[in-house]
Protein backbone atom coordinates (compact mmCIF):
# COMPACT_ATOMS: atom_id res chain seq x y z
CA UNK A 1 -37.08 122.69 89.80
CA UNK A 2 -35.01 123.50 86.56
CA UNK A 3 -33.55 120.29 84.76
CA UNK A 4 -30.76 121.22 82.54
CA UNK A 5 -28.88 118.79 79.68
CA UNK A 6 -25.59 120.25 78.75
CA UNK A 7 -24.29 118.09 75.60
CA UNK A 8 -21.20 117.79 75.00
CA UNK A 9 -17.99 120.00 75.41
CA UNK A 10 -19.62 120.34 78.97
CA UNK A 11 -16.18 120.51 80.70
CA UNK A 12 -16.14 124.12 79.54
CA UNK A 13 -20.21 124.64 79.94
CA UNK A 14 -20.78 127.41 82.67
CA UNK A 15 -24.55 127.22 82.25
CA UNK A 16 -24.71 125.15 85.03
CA UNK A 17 -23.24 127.83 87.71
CA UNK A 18 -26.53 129.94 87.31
CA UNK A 19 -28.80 126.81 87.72
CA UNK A 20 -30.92 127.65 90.98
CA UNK A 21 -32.63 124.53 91.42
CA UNK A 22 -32.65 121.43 90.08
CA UNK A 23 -29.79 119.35 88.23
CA UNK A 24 -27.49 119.42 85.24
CA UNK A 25 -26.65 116.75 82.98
CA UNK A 26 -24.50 117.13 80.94
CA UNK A 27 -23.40 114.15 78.08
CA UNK A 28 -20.25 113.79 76.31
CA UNK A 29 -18.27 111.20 74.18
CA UNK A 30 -15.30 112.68 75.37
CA UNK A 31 -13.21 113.03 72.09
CA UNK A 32 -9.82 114.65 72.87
CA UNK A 33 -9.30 115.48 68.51
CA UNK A 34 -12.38 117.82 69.67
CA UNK A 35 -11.51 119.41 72.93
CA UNK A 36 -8.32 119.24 74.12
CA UNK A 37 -8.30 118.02 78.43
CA UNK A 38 -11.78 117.31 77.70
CA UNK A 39 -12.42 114.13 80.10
CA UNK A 40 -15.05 113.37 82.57
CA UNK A 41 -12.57 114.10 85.81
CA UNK A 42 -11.70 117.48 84.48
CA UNK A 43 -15.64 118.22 84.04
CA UNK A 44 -16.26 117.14 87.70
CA UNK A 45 -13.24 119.27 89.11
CA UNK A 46 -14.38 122.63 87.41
CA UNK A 47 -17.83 121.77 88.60
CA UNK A 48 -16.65 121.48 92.13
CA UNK A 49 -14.51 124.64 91.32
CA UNK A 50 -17.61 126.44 90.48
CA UNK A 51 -19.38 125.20 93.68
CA UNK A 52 -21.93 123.05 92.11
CA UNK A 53 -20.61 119.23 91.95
CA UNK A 54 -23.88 117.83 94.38
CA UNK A 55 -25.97 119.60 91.18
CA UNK A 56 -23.83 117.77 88.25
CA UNK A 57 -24.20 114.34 86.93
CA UNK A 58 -21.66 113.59 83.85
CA UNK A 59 -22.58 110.49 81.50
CA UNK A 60 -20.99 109.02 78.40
CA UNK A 61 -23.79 109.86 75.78
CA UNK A 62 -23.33 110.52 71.75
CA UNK A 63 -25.93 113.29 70.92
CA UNK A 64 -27.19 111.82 68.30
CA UNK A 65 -28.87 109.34 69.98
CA UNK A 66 -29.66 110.00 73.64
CA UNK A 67 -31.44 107.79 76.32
CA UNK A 68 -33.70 110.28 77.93
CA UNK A 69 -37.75 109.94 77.50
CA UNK A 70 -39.54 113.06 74.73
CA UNK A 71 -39.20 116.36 76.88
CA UNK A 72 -37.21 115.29 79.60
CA UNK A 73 -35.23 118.69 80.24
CA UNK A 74 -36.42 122.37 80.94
CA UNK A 75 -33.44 123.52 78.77
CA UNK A 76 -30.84 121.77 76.80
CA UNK A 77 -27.58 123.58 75.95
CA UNK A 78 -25.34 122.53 72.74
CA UNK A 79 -21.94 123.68 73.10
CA UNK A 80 -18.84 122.45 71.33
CA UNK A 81 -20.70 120.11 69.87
CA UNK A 82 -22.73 119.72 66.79
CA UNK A 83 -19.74 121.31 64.68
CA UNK A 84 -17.32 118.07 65.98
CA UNK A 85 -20.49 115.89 64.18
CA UNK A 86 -18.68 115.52 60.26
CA UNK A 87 -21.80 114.32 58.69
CA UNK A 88 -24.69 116.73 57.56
CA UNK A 89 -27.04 113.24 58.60
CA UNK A 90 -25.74 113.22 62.14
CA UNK A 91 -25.67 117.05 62.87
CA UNK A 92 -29.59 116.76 61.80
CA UNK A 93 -29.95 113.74 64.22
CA UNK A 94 -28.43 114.76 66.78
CA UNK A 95 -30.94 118.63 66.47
CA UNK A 96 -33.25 116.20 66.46
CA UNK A 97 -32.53 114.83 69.54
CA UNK A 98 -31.98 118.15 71.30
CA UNK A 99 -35.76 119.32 70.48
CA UNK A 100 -36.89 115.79 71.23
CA UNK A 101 -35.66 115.90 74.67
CA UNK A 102 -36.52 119.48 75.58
CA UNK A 103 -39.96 120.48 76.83
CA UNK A 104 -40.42 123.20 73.86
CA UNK A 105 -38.16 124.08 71.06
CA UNK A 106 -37.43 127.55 72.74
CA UNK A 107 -35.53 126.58 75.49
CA UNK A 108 -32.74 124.72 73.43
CA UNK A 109 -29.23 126.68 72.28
CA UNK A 110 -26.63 125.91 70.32
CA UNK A 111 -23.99 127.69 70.39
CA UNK A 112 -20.73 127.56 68.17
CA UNK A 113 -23.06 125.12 65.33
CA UNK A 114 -20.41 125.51 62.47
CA UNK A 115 -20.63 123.58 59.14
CA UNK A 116 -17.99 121.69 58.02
């Protein structure tokens, strides 16, 4: 069983359609200024779209700080997120927090990382 912590942006994230098994989490703190119609009930509607709503659980969550224990999650996406973080500090916290959380370093990605 694949467990799979989308941060962030996750209305948008379409990893979870090709999870097999398992769950997706995905964490958000739901900042309109860095996604427009990002919100929690637009996140559950396209993941009922997509079929996969009893494999989905959404919770408020800043990245740079996240409640799960050291190598929770077989993969952890970053997606529209650790460009929205304006401090060099917190985008280094918060990739921090993403290796913390995943079993190995390999199976995180970031996608869209841009430096202000």
């Amino acid at each position: 069983m694949c467990l799979m912590l989308a941060l962030a942006g996750c209305t948008n994230d379409r990893g979870r359609k090709h999870l097999k098994t398992g769950k997706a989490i995905g964490i958000d703190v739901w900042k309109q200024s860095d996604l427009k119609n990002n919100t929690y009930e637009n996140t559950m509607r396209n993941a009922t779209l997509e079929g996969v709503h009893d494999k989905v659980l959404i919770k408020n969550a800043d990245a740079q700080q996240m409640l799960f224990p050291d190598g929770e999650f077989d993969v952890v996406l970053s997606n529209l997120c650790i460009h929205n973080i304006s401090s060099k500090n917190g985008r280094d916290k918060a990739c921090r927090e993403i290796a913390r959380v995943g079993k190995t370093r390999r199976n995180s990605c970031h996608l869209r990382y841009y430096v202000h």
